[in-house]
C-alpha atoms as a PDB file:
ATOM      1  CA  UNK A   1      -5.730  39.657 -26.470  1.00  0.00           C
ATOM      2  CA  UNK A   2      -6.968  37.615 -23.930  1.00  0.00           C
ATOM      3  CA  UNK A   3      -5.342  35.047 -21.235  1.00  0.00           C
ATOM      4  CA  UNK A   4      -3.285  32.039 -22.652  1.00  0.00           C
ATOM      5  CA  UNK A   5      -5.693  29.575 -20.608  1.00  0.00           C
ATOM      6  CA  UNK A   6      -8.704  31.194 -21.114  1.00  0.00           C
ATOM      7  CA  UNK A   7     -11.722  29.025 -21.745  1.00  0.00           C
ATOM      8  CA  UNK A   8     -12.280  31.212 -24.856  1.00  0.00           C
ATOM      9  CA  UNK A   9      -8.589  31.538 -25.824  1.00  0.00           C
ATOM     10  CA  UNK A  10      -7.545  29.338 -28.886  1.00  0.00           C
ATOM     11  CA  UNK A  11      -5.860  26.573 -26.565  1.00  0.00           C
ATOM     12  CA  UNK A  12      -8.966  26.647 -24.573  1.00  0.00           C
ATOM     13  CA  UNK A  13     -11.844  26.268 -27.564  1.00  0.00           C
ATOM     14  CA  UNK A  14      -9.481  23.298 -28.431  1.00  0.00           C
ATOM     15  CA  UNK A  15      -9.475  21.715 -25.233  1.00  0.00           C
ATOM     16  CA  UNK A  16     -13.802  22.500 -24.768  1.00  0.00           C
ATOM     17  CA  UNK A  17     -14.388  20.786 -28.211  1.00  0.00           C
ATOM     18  CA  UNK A  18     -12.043  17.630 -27.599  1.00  0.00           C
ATOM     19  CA  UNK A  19     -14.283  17.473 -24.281  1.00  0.00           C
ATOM     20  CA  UNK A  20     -17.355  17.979 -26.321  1.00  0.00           C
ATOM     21  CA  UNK A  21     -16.608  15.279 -28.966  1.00  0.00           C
ATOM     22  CA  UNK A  22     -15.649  12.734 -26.392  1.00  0.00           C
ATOM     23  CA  UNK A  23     -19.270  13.449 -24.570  1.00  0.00           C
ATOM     24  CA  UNK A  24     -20.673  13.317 -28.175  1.00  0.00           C
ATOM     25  CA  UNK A  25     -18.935  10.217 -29.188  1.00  0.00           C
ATOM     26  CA  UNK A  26     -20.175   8.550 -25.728  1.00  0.00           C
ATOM     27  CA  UNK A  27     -23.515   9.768 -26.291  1.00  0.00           C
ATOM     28  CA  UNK A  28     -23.882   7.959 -29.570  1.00  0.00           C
ATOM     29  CA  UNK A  29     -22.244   4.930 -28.686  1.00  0.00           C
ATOM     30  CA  UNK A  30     -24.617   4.376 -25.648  1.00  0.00           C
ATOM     31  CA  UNK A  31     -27.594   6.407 -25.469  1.00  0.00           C
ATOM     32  CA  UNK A  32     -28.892   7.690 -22.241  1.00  0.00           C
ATOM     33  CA  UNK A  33     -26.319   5.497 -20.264  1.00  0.00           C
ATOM     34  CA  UNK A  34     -23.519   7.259 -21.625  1.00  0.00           C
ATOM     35  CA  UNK A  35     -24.487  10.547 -20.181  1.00  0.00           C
ATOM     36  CA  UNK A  36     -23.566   9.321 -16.425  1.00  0.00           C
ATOM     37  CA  UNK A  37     -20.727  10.367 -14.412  1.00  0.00           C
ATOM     38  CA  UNK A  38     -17.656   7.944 -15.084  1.00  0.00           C
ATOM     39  CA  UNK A  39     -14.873   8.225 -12.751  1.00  0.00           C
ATOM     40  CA  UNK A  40     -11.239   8.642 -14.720  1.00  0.00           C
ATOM     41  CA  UNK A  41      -8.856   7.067 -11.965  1.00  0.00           C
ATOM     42  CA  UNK A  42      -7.491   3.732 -12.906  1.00  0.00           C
ATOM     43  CA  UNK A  43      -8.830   0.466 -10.590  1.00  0.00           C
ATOM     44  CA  UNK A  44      -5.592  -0.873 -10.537  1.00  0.00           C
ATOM     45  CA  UNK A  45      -1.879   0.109 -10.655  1.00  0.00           C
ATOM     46  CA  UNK A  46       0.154  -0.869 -13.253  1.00  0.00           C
ATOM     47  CA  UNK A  47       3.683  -0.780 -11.334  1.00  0.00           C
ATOM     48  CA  UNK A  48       2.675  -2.455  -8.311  1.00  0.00           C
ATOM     49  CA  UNK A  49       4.621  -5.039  -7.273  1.00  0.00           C
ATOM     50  CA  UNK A  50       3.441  -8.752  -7.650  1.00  0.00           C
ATOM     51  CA  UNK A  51       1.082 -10.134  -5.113  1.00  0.00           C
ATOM     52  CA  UNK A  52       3.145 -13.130  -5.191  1.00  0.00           C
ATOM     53  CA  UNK A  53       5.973 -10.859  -4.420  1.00  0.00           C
ATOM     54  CA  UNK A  54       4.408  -9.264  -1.334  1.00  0.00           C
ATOM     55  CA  UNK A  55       3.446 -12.531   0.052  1.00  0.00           C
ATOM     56  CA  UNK A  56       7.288 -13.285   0.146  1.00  0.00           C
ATOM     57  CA  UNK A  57       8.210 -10.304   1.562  1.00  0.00           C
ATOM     58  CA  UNK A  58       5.553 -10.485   4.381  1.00  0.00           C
ATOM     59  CA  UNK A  59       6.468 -14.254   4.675  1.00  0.00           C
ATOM     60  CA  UNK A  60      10.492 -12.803   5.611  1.00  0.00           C
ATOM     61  CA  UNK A  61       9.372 -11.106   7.903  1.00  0.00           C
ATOM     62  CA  UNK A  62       6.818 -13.027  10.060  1.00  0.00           C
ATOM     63  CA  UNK A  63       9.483 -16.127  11.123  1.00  0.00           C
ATOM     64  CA  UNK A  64      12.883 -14.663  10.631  1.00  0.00           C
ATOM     65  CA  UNK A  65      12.327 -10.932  11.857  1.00  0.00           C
ATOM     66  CA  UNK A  66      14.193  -9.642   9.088  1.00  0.00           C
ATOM     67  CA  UNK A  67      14.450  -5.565   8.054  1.00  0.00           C
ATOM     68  CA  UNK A  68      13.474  -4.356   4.852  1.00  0.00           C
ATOM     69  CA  UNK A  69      17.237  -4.045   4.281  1.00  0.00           C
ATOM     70  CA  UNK A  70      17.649  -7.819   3.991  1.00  0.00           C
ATOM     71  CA  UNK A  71      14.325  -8.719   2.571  1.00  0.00           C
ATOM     72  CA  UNK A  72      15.121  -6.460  -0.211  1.00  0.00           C
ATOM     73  CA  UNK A  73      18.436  -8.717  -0.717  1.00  0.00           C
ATOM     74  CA  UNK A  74      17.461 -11.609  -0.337  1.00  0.00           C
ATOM     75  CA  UNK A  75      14.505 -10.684  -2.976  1.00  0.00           C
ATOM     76  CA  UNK A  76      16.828  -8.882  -5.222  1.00  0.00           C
ATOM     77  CA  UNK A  77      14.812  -5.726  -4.679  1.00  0.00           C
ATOM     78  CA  UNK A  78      15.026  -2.293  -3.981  1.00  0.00           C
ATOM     79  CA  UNK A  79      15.114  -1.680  -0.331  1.00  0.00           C
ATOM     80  CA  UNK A  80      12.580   1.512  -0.429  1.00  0.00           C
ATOM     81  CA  UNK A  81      10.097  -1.631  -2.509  1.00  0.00           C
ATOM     82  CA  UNK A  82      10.266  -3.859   0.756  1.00  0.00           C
ATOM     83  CA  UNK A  83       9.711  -0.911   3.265  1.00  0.00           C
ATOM     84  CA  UNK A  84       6.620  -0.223   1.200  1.00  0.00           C
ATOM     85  CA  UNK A  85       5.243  -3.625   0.841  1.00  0.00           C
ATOM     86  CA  UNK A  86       5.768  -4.317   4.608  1.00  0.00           C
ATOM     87  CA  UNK A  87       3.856  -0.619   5.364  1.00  0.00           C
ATOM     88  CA  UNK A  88       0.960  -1.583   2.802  1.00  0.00           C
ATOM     89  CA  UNK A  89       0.496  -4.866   5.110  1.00  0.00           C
ATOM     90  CA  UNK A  90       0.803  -2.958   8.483  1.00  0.00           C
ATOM     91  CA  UNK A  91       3.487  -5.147   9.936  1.00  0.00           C
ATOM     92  CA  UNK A  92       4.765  -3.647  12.147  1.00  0.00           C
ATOM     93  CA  UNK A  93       8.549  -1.995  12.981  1.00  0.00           C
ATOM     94  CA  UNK A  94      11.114  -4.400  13.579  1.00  0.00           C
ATOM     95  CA  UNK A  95      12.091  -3.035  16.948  1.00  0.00           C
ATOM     96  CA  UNK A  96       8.818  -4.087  17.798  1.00  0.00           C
ATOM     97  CA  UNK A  97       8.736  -7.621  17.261  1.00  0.00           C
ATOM     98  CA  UNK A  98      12.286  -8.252  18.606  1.00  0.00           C
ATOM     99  CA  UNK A  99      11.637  -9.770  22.052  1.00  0.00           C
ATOM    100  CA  UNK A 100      13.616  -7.859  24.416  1.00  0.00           C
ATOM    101  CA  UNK A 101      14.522 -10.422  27.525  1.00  0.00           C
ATOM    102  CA  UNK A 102      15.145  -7.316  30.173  1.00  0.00           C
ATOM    103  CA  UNK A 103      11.026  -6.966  30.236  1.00  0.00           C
ATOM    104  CA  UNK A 104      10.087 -10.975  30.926  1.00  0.00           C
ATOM    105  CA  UNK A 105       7.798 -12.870  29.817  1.00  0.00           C
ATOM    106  CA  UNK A 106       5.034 -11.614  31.273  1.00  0.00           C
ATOM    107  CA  UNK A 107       4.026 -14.734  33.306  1.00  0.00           C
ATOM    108  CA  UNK A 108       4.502 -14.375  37.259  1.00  0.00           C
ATOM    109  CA  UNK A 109       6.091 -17.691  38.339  1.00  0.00           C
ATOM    110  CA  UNK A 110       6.219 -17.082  42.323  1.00  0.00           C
ATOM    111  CA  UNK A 111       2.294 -17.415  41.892  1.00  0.00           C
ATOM    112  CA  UNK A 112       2.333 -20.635  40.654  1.00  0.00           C
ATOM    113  CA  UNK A 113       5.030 -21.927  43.184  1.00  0.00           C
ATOM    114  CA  UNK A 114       3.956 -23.516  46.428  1.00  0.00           C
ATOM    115  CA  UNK A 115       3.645 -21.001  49.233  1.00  0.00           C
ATOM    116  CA  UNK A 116       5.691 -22.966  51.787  1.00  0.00           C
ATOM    117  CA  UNK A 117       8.834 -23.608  48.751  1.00  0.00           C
ATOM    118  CA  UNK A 118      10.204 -26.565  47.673  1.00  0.00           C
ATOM    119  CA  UNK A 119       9.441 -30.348  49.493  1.00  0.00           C
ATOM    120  CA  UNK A 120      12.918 -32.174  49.910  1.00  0.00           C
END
């Protein structure tokens, strides 16, 4: 008795000769061509989510600073959907695109102001 998966095993001669006739059936349907290496992943997902879809949920987020929590709402979608769609378009976290007005703005103003102050 030999190994359920075995390449020789019943299972396994029926697997091997559906393999076979699918080379076979490629082989007469185009020649020489047939015979190359074609790649079995799909080029496209069928559940992704609309491109017209992401663009709204990227478009939230830009002027409003909204979370994928609200996005998702607003969209009547699932909040785990929105997180995805704004990780696919690297936008980043919200806490980073909140300004935060204890760090400035980055400009130093006493450099621009006359050195001897203010003329009355």
């Amino acid at each position: 008795m030999s190994h359920f998966n075995a390449i020789l095993a019943p299972a396994g001669r029926l697997k091997l000769a559906q393999c076979l006739a699918r080379w076979i059936k490629r082989n007469v349907e185009l020649g020489a061509a047939g015979m190359q290496y074609l790649p079995s992943r799909q080029l496209r997902c069928a559940h992704s989510s609309a491109v017209r879809t992401e663009h709204r949920v990227v478009g939230l987020r830009t002027p409003r600073r909204l979370g994928p929590a609200k996005i998702a709402y607003d969209l009547h979608l699932n909040i785990s959907t929105g997180h995805r769609i704004l990780h696919c378009y690297h936008c980043p976290r919200l806490r980073f695109t909140i300004l935060q007005p204890w760090r400035g703005s980055g400009r130093n103003e006493s450099a621009a102001m006359d050195p001897l102050g203010p003329v009355k």
